[in-house]
C-alpha atoms as a PDB file:
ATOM      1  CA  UNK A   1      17.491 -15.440   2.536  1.00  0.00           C
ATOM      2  CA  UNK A   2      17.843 -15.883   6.334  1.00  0.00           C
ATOM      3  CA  UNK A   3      15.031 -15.535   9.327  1.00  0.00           C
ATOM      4  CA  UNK A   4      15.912 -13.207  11.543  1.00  0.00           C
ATOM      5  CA  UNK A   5      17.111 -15.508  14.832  1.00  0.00           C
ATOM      6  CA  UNK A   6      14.343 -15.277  17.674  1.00  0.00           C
ATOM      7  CA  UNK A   7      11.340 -16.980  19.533  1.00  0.00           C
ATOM      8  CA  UNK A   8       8.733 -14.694  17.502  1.00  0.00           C
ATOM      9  CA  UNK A   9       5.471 -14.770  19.526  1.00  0.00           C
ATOM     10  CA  UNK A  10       3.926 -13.193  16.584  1.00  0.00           C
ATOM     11  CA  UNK A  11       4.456 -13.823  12.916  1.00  0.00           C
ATOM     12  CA  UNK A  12       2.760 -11.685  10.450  1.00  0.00           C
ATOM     13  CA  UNK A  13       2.557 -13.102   6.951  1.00  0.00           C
ATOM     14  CA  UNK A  14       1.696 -11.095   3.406  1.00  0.00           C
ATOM     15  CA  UNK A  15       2.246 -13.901   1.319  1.00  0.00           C
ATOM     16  CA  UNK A  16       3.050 -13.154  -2.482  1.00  0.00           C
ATOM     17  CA  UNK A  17       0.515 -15.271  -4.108  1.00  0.00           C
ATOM     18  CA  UNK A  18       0.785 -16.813  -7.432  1.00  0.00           C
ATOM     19  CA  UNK A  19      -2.213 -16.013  -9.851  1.00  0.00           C
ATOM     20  CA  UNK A  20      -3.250 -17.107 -13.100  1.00  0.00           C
ATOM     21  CA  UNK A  21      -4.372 -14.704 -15.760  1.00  0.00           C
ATOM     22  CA  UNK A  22      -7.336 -15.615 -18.165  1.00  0.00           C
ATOM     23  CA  UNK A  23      -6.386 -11.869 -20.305  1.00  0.00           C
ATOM     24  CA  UNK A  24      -3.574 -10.007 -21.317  1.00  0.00           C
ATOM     25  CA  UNK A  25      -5.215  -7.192 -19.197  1.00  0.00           C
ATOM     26  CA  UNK A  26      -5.032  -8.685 -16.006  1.00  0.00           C
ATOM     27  CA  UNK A  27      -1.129  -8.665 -16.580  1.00  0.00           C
ATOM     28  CA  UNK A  28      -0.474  -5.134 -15.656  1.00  0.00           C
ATOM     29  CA  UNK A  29      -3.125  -5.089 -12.248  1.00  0.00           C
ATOM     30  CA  UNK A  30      -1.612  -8.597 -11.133  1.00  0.00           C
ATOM     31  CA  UNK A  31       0.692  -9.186  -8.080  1.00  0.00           C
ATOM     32  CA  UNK A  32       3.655 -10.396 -11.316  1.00  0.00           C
ATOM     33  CA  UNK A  33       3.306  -6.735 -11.927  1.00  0.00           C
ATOM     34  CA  UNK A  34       4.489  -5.566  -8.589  1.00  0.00           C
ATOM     35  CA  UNK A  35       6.715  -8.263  -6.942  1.00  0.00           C
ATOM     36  CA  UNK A  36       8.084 -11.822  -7.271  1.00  0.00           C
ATOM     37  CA  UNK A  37       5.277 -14.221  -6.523  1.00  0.00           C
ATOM     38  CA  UNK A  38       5.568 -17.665  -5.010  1.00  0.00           C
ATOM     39  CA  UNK A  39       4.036 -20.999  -5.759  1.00  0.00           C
ATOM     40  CA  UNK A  40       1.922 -22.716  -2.919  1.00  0.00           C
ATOM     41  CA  UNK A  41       4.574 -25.366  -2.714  1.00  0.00           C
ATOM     42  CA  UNK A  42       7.829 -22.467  -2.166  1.00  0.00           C
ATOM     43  CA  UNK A  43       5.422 -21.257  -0.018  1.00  0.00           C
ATOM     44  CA  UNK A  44       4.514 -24.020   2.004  1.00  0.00           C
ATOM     45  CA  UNK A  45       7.806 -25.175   2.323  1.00  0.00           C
ATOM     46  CA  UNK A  46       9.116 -22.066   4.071  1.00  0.00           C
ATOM     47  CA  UNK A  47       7.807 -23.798   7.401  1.00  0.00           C
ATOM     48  CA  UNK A  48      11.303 -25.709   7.225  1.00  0.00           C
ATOM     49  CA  UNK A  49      12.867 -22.119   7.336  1.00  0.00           C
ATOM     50  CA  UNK A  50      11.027 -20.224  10.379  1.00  0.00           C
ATOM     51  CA  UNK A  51       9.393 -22.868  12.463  1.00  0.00           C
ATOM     52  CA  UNK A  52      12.656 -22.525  14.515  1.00  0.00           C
ATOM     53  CA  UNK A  53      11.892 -18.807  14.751  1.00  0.00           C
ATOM     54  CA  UNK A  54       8.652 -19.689  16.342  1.00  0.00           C
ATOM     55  CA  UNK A  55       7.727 -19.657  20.212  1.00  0.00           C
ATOM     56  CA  UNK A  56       6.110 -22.559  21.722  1.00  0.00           C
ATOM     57  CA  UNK A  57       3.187 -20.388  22.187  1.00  0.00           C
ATOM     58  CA  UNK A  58       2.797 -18.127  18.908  1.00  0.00           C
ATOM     59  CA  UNK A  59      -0.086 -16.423  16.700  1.00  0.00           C
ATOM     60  CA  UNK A  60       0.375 -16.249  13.233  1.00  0.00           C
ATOM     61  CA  UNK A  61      -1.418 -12.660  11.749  1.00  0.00           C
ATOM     62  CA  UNK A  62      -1.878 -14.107   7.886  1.00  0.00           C
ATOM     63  CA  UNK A  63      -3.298 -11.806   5.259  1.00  0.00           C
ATOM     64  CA  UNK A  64      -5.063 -14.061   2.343  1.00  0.00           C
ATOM     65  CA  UNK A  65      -7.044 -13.268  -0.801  1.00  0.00           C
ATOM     66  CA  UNK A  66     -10.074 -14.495  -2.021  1.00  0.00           C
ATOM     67  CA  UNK A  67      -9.610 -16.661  -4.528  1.00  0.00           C
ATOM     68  CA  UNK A  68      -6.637 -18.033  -2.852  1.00  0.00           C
ATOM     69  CA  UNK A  69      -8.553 -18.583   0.887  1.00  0.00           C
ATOM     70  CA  UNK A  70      -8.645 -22.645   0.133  1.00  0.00           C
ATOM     71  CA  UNK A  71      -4.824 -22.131  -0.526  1.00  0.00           C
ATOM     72  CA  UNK A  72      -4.398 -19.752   3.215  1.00  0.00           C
ATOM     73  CA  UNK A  73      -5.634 -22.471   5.288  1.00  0.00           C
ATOM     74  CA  UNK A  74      -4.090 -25.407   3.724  1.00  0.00           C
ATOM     75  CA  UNK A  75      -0.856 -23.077   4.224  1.00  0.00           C
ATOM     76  CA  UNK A  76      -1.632 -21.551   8.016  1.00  0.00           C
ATOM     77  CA  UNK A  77      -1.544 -25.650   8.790  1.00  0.00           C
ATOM     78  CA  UNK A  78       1.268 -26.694   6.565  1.00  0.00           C
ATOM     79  CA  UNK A  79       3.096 -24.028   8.488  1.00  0.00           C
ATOM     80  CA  UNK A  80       1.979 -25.967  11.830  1.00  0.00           C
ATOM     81  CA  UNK A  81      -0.518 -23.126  13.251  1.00  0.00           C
ATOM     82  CA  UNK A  82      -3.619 -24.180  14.265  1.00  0.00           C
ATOM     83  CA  UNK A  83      -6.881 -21.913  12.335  1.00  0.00           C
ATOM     84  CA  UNK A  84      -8.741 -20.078  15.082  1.00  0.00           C
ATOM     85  CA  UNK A  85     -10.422 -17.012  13.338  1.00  0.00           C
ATOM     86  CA  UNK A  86      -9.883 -13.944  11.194  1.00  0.00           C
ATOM     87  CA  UNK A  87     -11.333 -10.851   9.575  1.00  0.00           C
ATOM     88  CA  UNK A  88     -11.429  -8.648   7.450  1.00  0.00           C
ATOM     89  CA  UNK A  89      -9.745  -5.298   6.078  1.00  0.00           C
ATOM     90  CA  UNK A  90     -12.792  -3.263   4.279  1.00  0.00           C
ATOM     91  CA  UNK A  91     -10.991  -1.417   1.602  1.00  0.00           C
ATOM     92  CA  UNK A  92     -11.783   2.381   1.372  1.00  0.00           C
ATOM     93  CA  UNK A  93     -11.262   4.529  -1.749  1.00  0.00           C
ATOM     94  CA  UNK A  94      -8.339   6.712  -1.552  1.00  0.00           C
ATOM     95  CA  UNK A  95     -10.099   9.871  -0.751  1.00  0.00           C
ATOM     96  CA  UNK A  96     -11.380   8.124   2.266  1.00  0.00           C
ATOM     97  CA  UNK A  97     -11.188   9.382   5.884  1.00  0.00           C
ATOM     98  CA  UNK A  98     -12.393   8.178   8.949  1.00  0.00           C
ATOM     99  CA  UNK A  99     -15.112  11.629   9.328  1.00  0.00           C
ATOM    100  CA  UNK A 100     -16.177  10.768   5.589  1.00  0.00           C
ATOM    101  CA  UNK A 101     -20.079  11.645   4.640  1.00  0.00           C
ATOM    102  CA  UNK A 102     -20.164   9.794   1.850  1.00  0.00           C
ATOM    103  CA  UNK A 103     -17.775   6.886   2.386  1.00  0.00           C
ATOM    104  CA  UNK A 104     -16.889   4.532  -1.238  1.00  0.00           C
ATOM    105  CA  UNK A 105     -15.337   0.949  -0.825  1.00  0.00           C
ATOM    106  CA  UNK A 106     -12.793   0.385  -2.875  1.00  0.00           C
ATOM    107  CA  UNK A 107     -12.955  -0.959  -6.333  1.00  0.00           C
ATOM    108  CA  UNK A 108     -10.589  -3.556  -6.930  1.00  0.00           C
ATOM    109  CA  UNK A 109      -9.780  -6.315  -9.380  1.00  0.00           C
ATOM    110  CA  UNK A 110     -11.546 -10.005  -9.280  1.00  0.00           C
ATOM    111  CA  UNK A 111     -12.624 -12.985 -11.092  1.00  0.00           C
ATOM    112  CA  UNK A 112     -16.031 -13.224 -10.598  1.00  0.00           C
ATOM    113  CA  UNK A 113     -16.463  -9.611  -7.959  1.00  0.00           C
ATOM    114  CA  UNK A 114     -14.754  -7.265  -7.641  1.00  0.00           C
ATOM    115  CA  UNK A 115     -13.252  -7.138  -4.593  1.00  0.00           C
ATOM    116  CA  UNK A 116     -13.827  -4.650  -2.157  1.00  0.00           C
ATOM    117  CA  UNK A 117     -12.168  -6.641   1.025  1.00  0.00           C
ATOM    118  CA  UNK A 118      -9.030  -8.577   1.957  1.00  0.00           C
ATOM    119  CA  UNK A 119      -9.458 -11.373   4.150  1.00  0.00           C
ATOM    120  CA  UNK A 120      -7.035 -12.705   7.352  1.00  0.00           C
ATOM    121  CA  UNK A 121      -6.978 -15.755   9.125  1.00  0.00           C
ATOM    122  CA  UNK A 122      -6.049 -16.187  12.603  1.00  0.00           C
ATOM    123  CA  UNK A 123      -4.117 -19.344  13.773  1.00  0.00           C
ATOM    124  CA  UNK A 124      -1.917 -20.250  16.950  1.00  0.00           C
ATOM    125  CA  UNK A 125       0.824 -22.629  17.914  1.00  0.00           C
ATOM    126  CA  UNK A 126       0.554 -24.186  21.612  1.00  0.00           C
ATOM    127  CA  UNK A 127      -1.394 -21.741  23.843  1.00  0.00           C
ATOM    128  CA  UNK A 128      -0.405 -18.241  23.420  1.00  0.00           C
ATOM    129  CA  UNK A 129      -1.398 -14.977  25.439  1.00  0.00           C
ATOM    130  CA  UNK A 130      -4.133 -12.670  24.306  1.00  0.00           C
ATOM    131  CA  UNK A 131      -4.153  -9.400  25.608  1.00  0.00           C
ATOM    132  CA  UNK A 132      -7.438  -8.052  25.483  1.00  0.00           C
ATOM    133  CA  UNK A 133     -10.628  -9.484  24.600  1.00  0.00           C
ATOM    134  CA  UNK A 134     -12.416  -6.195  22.682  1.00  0.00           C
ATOM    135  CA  UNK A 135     -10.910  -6.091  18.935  1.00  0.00           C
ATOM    136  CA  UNK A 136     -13.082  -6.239  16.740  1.00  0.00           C
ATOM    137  CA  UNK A 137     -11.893  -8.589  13.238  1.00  0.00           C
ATOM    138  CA  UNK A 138     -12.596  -5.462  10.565  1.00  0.00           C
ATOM    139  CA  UNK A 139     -10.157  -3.394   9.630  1.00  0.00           C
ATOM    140  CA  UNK A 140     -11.433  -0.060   7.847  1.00  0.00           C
ATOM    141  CA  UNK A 141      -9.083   1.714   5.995  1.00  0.00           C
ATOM    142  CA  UNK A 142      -8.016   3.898   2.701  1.00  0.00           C
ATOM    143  CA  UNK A 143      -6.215   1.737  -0.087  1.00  0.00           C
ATOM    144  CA  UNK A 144      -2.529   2.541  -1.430  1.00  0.00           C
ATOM    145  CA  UNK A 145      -0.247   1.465  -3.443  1.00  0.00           C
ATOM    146  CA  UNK A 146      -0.679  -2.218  -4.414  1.00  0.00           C
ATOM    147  CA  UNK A 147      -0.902  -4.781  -2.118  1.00  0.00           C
ATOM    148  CA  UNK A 148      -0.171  -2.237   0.807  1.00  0.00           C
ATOM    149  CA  UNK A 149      -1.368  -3.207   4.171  1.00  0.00           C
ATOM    150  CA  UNK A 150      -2.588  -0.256   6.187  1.00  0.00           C
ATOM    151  CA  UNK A 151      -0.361   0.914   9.185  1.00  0.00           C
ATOM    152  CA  UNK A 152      -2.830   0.465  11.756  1.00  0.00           C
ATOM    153  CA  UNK A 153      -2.266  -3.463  11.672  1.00  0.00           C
ATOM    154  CA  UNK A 154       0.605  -2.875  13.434  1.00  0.00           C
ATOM    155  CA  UNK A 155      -1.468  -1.486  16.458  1.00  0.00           C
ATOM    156  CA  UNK A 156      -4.168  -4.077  16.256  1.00  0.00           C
ATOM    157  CA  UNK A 157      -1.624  -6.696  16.152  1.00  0.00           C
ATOM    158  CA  UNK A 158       0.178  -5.523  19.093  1.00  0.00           C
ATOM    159  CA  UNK A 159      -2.815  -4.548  20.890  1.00  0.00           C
ATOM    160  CA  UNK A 160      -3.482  -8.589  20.812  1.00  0.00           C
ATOM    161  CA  UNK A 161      -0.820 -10.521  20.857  1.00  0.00           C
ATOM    162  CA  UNK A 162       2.718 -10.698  22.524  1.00  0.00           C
ATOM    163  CA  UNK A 163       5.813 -10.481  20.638  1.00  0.00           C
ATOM    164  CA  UNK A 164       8.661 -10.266  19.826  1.00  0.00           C
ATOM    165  CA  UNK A 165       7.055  -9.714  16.052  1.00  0.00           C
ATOM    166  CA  UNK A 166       8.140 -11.312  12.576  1.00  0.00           C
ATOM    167  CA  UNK A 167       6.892  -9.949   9.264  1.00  0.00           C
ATOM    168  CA  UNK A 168       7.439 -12.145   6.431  1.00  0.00           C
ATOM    169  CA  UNK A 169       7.026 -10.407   3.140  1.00  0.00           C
ATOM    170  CA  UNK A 170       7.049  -7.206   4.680  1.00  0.00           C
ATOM    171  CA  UNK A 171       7.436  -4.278   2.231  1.00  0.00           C
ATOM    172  CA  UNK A 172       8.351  -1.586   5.297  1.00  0.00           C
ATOM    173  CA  UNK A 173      10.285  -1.949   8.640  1.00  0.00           C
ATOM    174  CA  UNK A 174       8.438  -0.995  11.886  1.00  0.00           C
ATOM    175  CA  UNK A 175      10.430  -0.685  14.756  1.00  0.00           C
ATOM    176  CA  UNK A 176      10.327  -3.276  17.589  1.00  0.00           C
ATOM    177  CA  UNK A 177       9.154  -5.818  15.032  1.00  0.00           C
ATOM    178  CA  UNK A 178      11.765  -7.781  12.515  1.00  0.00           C
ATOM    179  CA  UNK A 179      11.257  -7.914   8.641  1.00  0.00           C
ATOM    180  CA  UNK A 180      11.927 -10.117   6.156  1.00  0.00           C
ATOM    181  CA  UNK A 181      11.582 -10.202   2.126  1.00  0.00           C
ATOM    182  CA  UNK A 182      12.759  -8.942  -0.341  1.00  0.00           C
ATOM    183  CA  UNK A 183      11.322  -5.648  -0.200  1.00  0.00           C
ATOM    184  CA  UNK A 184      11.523  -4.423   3.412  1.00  0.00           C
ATOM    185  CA  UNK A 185      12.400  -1.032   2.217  1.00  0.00           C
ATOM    186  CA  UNK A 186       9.931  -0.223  -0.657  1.00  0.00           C
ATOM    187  CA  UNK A 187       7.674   2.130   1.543  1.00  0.00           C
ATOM    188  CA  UNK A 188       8.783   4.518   4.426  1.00  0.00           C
ATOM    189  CA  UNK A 189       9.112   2.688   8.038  1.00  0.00           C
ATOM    190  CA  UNK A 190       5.769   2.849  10.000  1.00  0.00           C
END
């Protein structure tokens, strides 16, 4: 499968991590459930593919898990962006809303805890712009279907960074930005 041709100042990255499963219950709540996963080495060696779709000056947005954060910065380098910082997405129950009085976190799978968060890293190529200076690196937000990012990433990101915007393993279109995966259309356009 292609990139989309461009000088993306922006490149947002889901990556479809590969797990391994100590039970046969873990089977059915695991990313093999949902969508094809990828090794680190397929992953890493997508940099071949897109680092012509980069800018000279570009931000890569990269959404990591865990127990695969070792594996997000050996990858946010191997794809030739530098680490600079990252965040957080605080995962909400579904019955969550902004006005809640009695807000839950998530409760999600894990190996050791069970995670309530999803962590993203940060990392640039050359010297790219940053539009404003008062983001703050948590992301609150309801859960959904598995492995869905919330919407309001979108607005963060552009309230940031200059495009024009890649998503790689996107799983929805958004317009102004370009997808690719293998899955661009499983949820509604945001």
């Amino acid at each position: 499968m292609k990139f989309p041709p461009g000088q993306y100042g922006l490149i947002l990255a889901d990556p479809p991590w590969s797990y391994e499963m100590y039970s046969e219950k873990g089977h059915a709540k695991s990313p093999h459930a949902h969508y094809d996963c990828m090794t680190y080495p397929e992953l890493a060696q997508l940099r071949d593919e897109f680092i012509f779709s980069t800018a000279p000056d570009a931000v890569c947005f990269m959404w990591a898990v865990w127990p695969k954060l070792d594996e997000a910065f050996k990858l946010m380098a191997d794809w030739g962006f530098q680490y600079k910082t990252g965040g957080a997405w605080h995962k909400r129950s579904k019955s969550w809303t902004p006005d809640c009085l009695r807000p839950k976190s998530a409760f999600g799978t894990g190996y050791l805890f069970r995670s309530a968060s999803e962590p993203f890293l940060v990392g640039t190529i050359g010297n790219p712009n940053i539009l404003n200076r008062s983001t703050r690196n948590i992301i609150e937000a309801a859960v959904r279907e598995h492995s869905r990012k919330p919407d309001c990433q979108y607005a963060m990101i552009e309230s940031l960074f200059e495009g024009p915007y890649l998503e790689l393993f996107a799983r929805n279109t958004r317009k102004g930005w370009s997808s690719w995966g293998n899955q661009t259309e499983k949820f509604e356009a945001v």
